[in-house]
C-alpha atoms as a PDB file:
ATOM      1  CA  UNK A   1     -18.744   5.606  12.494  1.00  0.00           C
ATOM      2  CA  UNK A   2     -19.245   5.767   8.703  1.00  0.00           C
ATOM      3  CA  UNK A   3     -17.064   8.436   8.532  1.00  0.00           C
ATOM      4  CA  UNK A   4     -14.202   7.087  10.239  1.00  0.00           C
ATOM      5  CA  UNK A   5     -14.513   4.488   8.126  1.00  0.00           C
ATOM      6  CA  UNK A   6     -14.229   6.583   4.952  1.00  0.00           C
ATOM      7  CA  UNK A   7     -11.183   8.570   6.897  1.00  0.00           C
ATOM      8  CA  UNK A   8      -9.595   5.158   6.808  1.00  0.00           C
ATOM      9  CA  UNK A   9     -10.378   4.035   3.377  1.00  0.00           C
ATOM     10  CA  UNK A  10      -9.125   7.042   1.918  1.00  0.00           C
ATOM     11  CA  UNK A  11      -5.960   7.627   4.127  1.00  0.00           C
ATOM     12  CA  UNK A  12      -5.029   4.110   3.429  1.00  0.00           C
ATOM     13  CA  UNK A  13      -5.583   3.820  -0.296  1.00  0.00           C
ATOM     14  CA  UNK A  14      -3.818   7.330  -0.622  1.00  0.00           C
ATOM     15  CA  UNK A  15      -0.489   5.435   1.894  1.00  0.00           C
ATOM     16  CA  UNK A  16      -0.803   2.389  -0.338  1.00  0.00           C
ATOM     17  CA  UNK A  17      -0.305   4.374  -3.270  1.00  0.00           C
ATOM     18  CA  UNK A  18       2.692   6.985  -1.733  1.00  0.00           C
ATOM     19  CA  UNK A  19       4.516   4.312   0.030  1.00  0.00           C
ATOM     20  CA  UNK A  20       3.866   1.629  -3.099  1.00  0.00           C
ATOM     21  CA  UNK A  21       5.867   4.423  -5.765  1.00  0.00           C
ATOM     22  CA  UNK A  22       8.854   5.431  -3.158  1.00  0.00           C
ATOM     23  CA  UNK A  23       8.935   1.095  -3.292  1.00  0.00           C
ATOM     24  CA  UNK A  24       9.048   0.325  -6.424  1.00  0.00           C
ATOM     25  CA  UNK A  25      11.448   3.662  -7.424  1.00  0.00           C
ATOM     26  CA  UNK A  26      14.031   2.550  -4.632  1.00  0.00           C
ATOM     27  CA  UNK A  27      15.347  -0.656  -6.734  1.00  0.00           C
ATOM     28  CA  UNK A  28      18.286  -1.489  -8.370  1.00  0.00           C
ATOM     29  CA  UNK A  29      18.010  -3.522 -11.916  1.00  0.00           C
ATOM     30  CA  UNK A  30      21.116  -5.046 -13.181  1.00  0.00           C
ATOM     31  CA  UNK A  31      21.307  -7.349 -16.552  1.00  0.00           C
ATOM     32  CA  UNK A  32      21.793 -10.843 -15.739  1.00  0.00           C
ATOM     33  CA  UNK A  33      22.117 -13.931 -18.854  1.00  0.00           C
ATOM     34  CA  UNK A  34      19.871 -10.916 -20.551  1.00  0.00           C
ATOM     35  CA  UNK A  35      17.239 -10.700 -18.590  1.00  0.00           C
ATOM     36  CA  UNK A  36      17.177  -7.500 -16.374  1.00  0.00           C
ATOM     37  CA  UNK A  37      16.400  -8.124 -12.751  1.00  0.00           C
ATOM     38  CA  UNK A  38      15.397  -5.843 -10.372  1.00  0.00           C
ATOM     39  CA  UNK A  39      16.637  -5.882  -6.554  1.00  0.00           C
ATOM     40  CA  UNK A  40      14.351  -3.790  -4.006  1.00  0.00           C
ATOM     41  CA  UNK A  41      16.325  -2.006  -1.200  1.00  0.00           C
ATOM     42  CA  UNK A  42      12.981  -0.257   0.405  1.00  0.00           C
ATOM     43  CA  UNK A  43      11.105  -1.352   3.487  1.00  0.00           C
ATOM     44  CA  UNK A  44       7.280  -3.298   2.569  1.00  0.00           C
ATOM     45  CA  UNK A  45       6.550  -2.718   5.834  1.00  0.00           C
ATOM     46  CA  UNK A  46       4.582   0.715   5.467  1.00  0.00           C
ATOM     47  CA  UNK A  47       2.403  -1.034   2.076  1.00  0.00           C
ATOM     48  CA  UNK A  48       1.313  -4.003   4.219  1.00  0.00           C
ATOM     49  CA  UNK A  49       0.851  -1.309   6.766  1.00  0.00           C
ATOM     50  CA  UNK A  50      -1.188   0.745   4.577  1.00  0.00           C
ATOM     51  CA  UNK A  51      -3.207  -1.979   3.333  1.00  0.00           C
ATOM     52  CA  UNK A  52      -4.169  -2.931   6.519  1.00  0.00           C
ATOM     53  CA  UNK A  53      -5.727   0.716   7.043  1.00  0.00           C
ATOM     54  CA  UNK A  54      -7.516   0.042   4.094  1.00  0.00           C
ATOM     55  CA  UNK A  55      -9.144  -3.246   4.461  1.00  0.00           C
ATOM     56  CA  UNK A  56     -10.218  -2.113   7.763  1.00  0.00           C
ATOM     57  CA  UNK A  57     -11.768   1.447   6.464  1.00  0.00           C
ATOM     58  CA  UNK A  58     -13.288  -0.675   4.115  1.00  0.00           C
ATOM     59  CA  UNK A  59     -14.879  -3.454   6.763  1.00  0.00           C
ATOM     60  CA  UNK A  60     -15.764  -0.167   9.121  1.00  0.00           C
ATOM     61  CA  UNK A  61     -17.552   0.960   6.171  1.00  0.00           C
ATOM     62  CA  UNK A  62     -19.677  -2.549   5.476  1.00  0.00           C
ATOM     63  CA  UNK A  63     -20.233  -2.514   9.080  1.00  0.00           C
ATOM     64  CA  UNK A  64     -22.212   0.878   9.256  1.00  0.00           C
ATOM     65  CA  UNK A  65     -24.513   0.345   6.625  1.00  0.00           C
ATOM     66  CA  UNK A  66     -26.375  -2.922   8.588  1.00  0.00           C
END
C-alpha cells in the first residue's frame, strides 16, 4: 500500500508541475492604466486534478506507516 501511495505522490506532484507550466504559459498579458494584466485561456481543471492525486498519495502514505 506504501507504494501506491508513493506512485501517487510522485505522479501527482510531477502532473501538478506539467499541467501548472502549460497554465501559466497559455495567457495573454495586455497593458492596462500601466499595469500589465494577464488573462488565462487554459483549463485549471487538470491542476486541481493533479493536486488531488497528490494529497491523496500523500494521506495513503501517512496511512501505511500506523
Amino acid at each position: 500500500m506504501k507504494y501506491l501511495g508513493y506512485l501517487f505522490s510522485i505522479g501527482g506532484f510531477a502532473g501538478v508541475i506539467y499541467t501548472g507550466i502549460n497554465y501559466i504559459n497559455n495567457s495573454d498579458t495586455f497593458s492596462a492604466f500601466g499595469v500589465n494584466v494577464a488573462i488565462s485561456k487554459g483549463d485549471p481543471m487538470p491542476v486541481i486534478i493533479s493536486a488531488i492525486v497528490l494529497i491523496a498519495g500523500i494521506l495513503i502514505i501517512r496511512a501505511s506507516k500506523k
